[in-house]
Protein backbone atom coordinates (compact mmCIF):
# COMPACT_ATOMS: atom_id res chain seq x y z
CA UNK A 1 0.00 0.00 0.00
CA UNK A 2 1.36 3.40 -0.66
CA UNK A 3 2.47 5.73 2.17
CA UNK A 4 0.00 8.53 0.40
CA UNK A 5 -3.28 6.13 0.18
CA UNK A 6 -2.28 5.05 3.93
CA UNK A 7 -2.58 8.52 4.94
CA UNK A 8 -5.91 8.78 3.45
CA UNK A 9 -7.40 5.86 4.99
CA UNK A 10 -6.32 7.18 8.39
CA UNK A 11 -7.67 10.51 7.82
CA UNK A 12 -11.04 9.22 6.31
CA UNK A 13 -11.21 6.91 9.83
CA UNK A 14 -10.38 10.37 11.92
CA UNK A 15 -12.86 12.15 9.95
CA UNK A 16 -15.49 9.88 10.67
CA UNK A 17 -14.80 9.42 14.78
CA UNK A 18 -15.11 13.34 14.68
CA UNK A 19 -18.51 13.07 12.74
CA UNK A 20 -20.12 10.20 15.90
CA UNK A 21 -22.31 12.32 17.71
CA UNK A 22 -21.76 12.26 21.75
CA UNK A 23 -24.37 11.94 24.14
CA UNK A 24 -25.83 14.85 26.54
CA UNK A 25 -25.09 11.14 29.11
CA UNK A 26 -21.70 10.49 27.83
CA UNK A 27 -20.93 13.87 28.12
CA UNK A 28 -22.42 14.02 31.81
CA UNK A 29 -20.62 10.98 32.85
CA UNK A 30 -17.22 11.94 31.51
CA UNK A 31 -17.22 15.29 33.06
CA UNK A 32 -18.16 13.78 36.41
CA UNK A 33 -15.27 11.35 36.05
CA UNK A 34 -12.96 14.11 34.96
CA UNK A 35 -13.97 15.77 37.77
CA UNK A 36 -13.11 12.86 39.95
CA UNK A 37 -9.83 12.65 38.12
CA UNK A 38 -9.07 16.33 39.31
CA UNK A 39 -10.13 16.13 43.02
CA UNK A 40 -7.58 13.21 43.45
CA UNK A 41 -5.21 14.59 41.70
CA UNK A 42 -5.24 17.90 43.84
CA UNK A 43 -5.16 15.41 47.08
CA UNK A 44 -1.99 13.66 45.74
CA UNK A 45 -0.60 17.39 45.13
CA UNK A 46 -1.34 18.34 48.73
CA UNK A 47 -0.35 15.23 50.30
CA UNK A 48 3.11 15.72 48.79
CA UNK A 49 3.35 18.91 50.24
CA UNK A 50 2.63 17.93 53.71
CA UNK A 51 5.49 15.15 52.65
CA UNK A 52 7.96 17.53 51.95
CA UNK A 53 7.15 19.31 55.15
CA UNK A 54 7.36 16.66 57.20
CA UNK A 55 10.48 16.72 59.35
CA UNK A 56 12.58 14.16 61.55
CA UNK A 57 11.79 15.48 65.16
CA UNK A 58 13.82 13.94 68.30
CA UNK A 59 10.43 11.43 68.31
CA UNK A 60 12.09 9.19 65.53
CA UNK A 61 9.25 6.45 65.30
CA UNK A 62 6.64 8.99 65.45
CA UNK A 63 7.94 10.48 62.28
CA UNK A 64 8.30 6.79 60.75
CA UNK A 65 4.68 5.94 61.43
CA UNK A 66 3.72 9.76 60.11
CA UNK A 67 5.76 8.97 57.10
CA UNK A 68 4.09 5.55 56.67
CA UNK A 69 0.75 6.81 57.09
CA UNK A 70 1.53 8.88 54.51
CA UNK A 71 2.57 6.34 52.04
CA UNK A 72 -0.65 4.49 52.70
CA UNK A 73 -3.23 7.33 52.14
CA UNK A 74 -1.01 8.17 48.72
CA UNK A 75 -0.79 4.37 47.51
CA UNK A 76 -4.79 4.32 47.86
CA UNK A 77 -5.71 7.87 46.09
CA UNK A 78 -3.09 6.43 43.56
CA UNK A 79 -4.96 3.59 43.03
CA UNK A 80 -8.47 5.42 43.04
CA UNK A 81 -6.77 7.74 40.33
CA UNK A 82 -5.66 4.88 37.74
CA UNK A 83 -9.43 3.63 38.45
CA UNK A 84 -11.08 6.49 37.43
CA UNK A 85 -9.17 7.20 34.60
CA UNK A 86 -9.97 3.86 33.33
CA UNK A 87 -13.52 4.78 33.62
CA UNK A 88 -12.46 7.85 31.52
CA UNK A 89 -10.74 5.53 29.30
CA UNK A 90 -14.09 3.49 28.95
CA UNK A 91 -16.69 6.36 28.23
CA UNK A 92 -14.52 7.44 25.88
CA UNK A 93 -14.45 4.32 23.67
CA UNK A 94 -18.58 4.10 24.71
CA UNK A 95 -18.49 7.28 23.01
CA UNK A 96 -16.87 6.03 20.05
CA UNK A 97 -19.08 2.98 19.79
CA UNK A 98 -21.33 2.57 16.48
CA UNK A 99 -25.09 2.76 17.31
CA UNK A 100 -27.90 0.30 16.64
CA UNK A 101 -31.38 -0.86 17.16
CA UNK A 102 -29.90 -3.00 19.98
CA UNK A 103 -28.46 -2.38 23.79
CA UNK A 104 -24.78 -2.26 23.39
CA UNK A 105 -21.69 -0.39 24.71
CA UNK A 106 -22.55 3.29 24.54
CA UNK A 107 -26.09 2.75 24.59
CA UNK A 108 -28.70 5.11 26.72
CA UNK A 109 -31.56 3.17 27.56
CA UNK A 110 -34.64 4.96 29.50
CA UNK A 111 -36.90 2.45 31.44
CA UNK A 112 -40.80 2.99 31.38
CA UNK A 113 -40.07 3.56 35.24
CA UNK A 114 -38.46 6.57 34.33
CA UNK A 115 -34.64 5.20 34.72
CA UNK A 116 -31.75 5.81 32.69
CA UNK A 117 -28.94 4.22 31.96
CA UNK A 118 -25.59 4.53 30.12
CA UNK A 119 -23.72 1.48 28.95
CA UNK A 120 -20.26 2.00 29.47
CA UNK A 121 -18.13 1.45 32.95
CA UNK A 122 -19.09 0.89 36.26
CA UNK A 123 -19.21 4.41 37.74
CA UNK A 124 -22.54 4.63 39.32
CA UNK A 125 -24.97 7.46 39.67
CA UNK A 126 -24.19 10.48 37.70
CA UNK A 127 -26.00 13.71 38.14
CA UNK A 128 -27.47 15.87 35.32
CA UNK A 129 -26.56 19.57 35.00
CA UNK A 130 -29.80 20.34 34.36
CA UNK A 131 -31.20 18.32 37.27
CA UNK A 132 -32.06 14.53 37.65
CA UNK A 133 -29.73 12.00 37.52
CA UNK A 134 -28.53 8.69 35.20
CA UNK A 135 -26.68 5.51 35.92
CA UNK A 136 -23.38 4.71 34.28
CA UNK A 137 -23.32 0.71 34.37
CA UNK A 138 -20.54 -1.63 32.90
CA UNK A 139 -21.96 -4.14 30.09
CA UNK A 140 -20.72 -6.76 32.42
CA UNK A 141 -22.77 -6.18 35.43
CA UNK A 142 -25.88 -8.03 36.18
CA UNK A 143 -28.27 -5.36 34.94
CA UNK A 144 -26.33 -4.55 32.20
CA UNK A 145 -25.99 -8.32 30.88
CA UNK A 146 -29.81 -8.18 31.04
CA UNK A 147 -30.05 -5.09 28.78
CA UNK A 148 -27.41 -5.74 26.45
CA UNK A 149 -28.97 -7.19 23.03
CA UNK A 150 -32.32 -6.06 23.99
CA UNK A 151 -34.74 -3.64 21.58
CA UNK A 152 -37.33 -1.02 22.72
CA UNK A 153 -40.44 -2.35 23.58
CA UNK A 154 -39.08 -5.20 24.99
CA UNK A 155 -39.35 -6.03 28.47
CA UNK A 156 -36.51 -6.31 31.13
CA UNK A 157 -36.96 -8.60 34.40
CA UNK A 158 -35.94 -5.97 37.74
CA UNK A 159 -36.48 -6.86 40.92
CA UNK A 160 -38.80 -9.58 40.50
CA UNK A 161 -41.17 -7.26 38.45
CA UNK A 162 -41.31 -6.26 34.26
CA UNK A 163 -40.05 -3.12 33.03
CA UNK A 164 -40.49 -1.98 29.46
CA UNK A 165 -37.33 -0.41 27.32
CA UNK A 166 -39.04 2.41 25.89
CA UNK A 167 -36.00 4.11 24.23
CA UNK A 168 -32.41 2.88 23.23
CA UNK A 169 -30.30 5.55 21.48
């Protein structure tokens, strides 16, 4: 294949991401994560300045356990951090995902009891800038298992009762 017609493939695929419209949910969800993403990230920044101001007093093990302590609280906002930005990571892609008649990744699917729900990663509830709230659910979890494949109209076992689909976008 030529380097030139190479180039043009690639752009054509670029072109068309740009052109996949992005959900008012997707776009929700992503800036709560984000926002997640930046609230850690500002705890890691002050925790390593009250690091860095930490000095060794005459109370040596005092300052070891302090210093430990430390460690500990920075190792778990760490960890929440690369979490969340694997949820970022996975609305993203949602975002990306081609749209269909069916429940799939990236779907929004509205419940005839008035529940909504993104299929994407497992982040929870989400609220709405303009009030109300969504669900962000991974395809893997038990609800979302149950949804994906599934049509409007069709009906969806929760909680021991039948709920109707009434919209997938």
């Amino acid at each position: 294949m030529a380097s030139g017609s190479f180039r043009s493939l690639v752009a054509s695929k670029r072109r068309h991401l740009r052109q996949v419209p992005v959900s008012k949910l997707s776009i929700a969800a992503l800036a709560h994560v984000n926002a997640r993403i930046s609230e850690l990230s500002q705890q890691l920044q002050a925790l390593d300045g009250d690091q860095a101001g930490e000095t060794k007093s005459s109370a040596g093990d005092k300052f070891e356990t302090s210093r430990e302590m430390m460690q500990q609280q920075r190792d778990q906002l760490q960890a929440q951090l690369a979490v969340a930005k694997e949820h970022r990571l996975k609305i993203e892609l949602a975002q990306r995902a081609t749209t269909s008649q069916s429940i799939g990744l990236g779907s929004e699917v509205l419940l005839a009891d008035g529940r909504r729900y993104l299929i994407a990663t497992g982040v929870g509830k989400v609220p709405l800038p303009e009030g109300g709230s969504f669900w962000v659910i991974s395809a893997e979890s038990p609800l979302g298992r149950a949804l994906i494949g599934k049509v409007a109209g069709a009906g969806l076992a929760v909680s021991g009762r039948t709920v109707e689909i009434v919209k997938v976008v």
